[in-house]
C-alpha atoms as a PDB file:
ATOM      1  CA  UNK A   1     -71.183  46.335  37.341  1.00  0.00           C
ATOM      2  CA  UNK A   2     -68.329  44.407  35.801  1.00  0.00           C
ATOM      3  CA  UNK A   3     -69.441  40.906  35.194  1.00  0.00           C
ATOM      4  CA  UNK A   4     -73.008  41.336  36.036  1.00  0.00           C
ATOM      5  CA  UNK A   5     -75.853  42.857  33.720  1.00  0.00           C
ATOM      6  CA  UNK A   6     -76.533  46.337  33.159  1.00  0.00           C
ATOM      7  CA  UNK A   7     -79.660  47.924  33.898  1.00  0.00           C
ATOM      8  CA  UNK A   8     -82.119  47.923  31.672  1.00  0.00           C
ATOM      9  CA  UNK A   9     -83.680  51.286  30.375  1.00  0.00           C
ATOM     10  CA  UNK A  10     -86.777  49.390  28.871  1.00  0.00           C
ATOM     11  CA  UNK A  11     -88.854  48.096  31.560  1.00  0.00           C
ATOM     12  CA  UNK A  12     -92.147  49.245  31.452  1.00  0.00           C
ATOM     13  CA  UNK A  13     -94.222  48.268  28.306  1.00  0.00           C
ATOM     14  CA  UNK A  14     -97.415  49.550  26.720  1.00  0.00           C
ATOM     15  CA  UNK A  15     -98.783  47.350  23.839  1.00  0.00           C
ATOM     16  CA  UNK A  16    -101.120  48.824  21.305  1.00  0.00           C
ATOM     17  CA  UNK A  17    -102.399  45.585  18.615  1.00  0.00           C
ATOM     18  CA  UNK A  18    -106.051  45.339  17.872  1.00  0.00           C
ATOM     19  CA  UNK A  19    -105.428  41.864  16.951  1.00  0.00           C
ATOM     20  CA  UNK A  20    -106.439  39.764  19.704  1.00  0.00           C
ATOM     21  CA  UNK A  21    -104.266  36.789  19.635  1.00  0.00           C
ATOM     22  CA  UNK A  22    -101.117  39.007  18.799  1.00  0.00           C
ATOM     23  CA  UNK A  23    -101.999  41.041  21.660  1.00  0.00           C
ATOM     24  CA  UNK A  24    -102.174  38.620  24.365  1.00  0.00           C
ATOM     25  CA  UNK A  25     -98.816  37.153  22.821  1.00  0.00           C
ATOM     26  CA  UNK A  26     -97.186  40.230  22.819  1.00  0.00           C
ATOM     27  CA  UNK A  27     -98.156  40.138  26.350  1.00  0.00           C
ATOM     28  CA  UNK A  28     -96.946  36.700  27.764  1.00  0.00           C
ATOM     29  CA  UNK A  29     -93.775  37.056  25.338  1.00  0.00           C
ATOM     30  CA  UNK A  30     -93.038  40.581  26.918  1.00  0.00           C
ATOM     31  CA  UNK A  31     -94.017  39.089  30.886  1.00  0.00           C
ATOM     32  CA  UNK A  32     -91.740  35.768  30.447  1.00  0.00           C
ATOM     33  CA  UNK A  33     -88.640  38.049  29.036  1.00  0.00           C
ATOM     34  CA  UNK A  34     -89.036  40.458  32.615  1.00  0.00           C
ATOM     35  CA  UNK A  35     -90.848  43.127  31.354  1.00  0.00           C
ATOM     36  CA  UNK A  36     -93.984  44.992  32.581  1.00  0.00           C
ATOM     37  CA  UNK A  37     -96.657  45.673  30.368  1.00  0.00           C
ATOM     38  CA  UNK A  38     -98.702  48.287  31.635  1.00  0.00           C
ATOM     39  CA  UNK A  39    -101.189  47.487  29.495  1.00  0.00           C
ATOM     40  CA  UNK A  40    -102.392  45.894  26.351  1.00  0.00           C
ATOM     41  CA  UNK A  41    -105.191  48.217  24.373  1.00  0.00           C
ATOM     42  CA  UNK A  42    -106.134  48.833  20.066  1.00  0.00           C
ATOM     43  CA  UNK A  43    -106.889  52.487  19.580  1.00  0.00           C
ATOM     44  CA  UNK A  44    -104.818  55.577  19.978  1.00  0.00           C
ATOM     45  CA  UNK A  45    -107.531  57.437  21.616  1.00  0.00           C
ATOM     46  CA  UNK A  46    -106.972  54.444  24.735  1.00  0.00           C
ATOM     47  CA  UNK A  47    -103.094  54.718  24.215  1.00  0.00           C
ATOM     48  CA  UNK A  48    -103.134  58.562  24.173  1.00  0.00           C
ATOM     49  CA  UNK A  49    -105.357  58.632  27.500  1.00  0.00           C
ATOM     50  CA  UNK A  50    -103.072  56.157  29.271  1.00  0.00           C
ATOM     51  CA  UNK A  51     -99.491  57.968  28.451  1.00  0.00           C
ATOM     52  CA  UNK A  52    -101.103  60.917  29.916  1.00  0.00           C
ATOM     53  CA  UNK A  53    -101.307  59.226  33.491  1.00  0.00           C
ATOM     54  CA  UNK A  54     -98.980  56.615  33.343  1.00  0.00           C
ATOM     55  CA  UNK A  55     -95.325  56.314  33.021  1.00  0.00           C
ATOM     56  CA  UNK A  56     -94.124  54.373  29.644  1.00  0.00           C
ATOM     57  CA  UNK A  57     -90.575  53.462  29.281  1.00  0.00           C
ATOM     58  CA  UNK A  58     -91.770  51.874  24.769  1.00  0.00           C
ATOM     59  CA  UNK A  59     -94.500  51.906  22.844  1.00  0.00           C
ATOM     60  CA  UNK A  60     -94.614  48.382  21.198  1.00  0.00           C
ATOM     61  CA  UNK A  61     -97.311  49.399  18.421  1.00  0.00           C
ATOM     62  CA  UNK A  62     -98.900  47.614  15.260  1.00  0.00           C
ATOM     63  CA  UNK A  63     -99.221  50.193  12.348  1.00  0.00           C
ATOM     64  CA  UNK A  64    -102.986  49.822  11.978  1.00  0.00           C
ATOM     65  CA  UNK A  65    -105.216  50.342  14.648  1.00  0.00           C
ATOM     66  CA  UNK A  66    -108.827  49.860  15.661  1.00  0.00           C
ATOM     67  CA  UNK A  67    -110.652  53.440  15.074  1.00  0.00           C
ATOM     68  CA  UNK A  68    -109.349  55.766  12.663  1.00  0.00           C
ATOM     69  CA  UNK A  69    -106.267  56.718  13.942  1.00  0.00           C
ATOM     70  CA  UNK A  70    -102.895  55.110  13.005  1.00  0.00           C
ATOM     71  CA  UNK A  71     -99.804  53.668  14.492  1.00  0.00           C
ATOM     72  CA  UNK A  72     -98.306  56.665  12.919  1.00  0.00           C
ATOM     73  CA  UNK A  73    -100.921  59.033  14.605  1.00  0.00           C
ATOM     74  CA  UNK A  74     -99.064  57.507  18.033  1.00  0.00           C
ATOM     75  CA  UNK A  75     -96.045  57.430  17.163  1.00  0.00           C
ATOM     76  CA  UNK A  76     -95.990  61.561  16.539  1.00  0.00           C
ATOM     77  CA  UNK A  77     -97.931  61.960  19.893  1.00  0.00           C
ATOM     78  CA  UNK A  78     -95.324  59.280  21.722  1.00  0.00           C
ATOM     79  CA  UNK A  79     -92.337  61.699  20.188  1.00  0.00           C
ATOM     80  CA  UNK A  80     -94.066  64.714  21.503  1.00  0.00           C
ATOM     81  CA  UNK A  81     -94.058  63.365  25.004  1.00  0.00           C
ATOM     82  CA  UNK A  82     -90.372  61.594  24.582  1.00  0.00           C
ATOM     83  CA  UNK A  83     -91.489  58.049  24.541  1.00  0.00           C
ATOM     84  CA  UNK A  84     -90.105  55.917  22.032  1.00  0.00           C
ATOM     85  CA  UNK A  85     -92.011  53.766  19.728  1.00  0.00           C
ATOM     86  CA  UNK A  86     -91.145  50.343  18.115  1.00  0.00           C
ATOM     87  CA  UNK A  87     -93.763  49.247  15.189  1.00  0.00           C
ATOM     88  CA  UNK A  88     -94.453  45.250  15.261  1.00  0.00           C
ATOM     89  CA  UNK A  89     -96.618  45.011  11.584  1.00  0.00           C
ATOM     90  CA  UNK A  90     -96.654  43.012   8.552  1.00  0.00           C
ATOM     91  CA  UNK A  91     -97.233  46.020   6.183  1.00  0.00           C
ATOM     92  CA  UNK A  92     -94.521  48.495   4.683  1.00  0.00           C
ATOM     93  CA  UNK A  93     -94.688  51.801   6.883  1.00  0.00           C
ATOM     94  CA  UNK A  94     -94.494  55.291   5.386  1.00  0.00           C
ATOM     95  CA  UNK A  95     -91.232  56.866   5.044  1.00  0.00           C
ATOM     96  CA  UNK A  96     -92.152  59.263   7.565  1.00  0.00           C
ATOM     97  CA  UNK A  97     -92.382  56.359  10.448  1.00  0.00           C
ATOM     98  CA  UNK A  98     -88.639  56.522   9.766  1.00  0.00           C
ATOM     99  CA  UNK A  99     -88.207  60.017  11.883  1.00  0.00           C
ATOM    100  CA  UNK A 100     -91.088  59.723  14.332  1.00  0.00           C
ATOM    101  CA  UNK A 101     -90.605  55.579  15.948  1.00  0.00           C
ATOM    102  CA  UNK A 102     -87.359  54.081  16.903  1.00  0.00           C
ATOM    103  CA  UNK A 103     -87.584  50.888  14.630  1.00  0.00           C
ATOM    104  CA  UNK A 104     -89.939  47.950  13.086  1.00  0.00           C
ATOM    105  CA  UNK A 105     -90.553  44.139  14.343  1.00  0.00           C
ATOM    106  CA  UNK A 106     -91.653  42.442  11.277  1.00  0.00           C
ATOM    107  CA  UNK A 107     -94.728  40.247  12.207  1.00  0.00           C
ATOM    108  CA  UNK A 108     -95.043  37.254  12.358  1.00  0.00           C
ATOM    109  CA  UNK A 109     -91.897  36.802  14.903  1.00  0.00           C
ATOM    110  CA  UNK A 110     -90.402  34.710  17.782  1.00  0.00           C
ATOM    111  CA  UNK A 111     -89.977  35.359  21.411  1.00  0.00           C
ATOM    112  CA  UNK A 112     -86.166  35.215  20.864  1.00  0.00           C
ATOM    113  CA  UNK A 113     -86.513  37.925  18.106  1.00  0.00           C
ATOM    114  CA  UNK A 114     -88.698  40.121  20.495  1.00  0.00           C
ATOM    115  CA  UNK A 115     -86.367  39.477  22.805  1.00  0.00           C
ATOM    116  CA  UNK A 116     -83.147  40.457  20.472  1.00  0.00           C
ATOM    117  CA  UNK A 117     -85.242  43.416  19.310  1.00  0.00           C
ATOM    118  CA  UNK A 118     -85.848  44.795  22.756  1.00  0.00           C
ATOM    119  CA  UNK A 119     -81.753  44.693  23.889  1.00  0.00           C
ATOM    120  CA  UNK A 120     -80.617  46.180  20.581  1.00  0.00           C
ATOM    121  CA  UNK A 121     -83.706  48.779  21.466  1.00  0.00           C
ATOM    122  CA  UNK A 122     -82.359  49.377  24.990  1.00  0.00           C
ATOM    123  CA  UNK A 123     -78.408  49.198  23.679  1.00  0.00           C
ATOM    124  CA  UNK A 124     -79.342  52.400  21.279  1.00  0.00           C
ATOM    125  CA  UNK A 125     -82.158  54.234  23.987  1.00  0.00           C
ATOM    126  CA  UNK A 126     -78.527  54.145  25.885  1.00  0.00           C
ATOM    127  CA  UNK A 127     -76.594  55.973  23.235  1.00  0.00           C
ATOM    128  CA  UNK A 128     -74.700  52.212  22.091  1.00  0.00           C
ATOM    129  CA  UNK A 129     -74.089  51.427  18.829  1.00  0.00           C
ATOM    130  CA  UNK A 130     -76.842  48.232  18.275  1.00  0.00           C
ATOM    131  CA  UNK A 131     -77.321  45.842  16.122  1.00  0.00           C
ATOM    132  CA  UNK A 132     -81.040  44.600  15.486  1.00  0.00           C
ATOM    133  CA  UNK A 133     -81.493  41.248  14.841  1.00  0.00           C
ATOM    134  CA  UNK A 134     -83.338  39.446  11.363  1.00  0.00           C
ATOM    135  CA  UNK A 135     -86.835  41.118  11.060  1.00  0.00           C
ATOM    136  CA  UNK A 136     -85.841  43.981  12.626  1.00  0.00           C
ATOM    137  CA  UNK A 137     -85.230  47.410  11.286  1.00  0.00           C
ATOM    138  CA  UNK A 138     -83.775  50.445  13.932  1.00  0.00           C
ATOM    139  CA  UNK A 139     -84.320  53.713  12.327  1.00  0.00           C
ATOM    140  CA  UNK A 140     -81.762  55.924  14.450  1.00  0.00           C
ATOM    141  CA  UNK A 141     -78.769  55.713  12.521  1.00  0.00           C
ATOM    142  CA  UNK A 142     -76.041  54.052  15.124  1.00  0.00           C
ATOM    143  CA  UNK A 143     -73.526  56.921  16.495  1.00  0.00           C
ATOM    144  CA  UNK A 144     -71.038  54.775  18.349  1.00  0.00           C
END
């Protein structure tokens, strides 16, 4: 389409905070911007049961978790089924978080960063160079 938008690639959202409040932000943040959350849980024994029956377009994850898995502990399990992962946490993430999710939100943030984050998330899931806003880190190194 010329002068219209393009598709997005992102439309279908599952959120995975174990912090209340954040959670049901995340959700009327990610609702008002046109998205579809498929549903809001805090473990990755919930998350893990739901990508096996439902289909996910991004994981929008904290790094810790309710229960003793990890964001991390999703984010390899999201990469095994092709489903990329974007961290929203406060706390430094292991190196290895680098390879496995597609970038980091640093909490606390704004519904115009989420919503920055989430285009320069769907600009790079569509092989276009991206550029993340403040707050926000995209692992994949940029290719175009």
């Amino acid at each position: 389409m010329l002068f219209g938008k393009r598709k997005r690639i992102v439309n279908r959202i599952l959120i995975v905070e174990d912090e209340p409040l954040l959670a049901f932000d995340n959700e009327v943040m990610l609702g008002d911007l046109g998205y579809e959350v498929v549903a809001t849980l805090d473990s990755f024994e919930d998350a893990i049961e739901l990508l096996d029956r439902e289909e996910i377009d991004l994981i929008l994850s904290d790094y810790r978790l309710s229960g003793e898995r990890t964001g991390l502990d999703l984010a390899r399990a999201a990469k095994n089924r092709g489903i990329p992962i974007v961290f929203s946490t406060g706390h430094a993430l292991p190196t290895e978080s680098t390879h496995l999710a597609l970038g980091c939100i640093n909490k606390p943030y704004s519904e115009r960063t989420l919503k920055l984050a989430l285009n320069a998330v769907d600009r790079r899931l569509a092989g276009k160079a991206a550029k993340p806003p403040k707050g926000v880190e995209l692992f994949v190194p940029d290719e175009g």
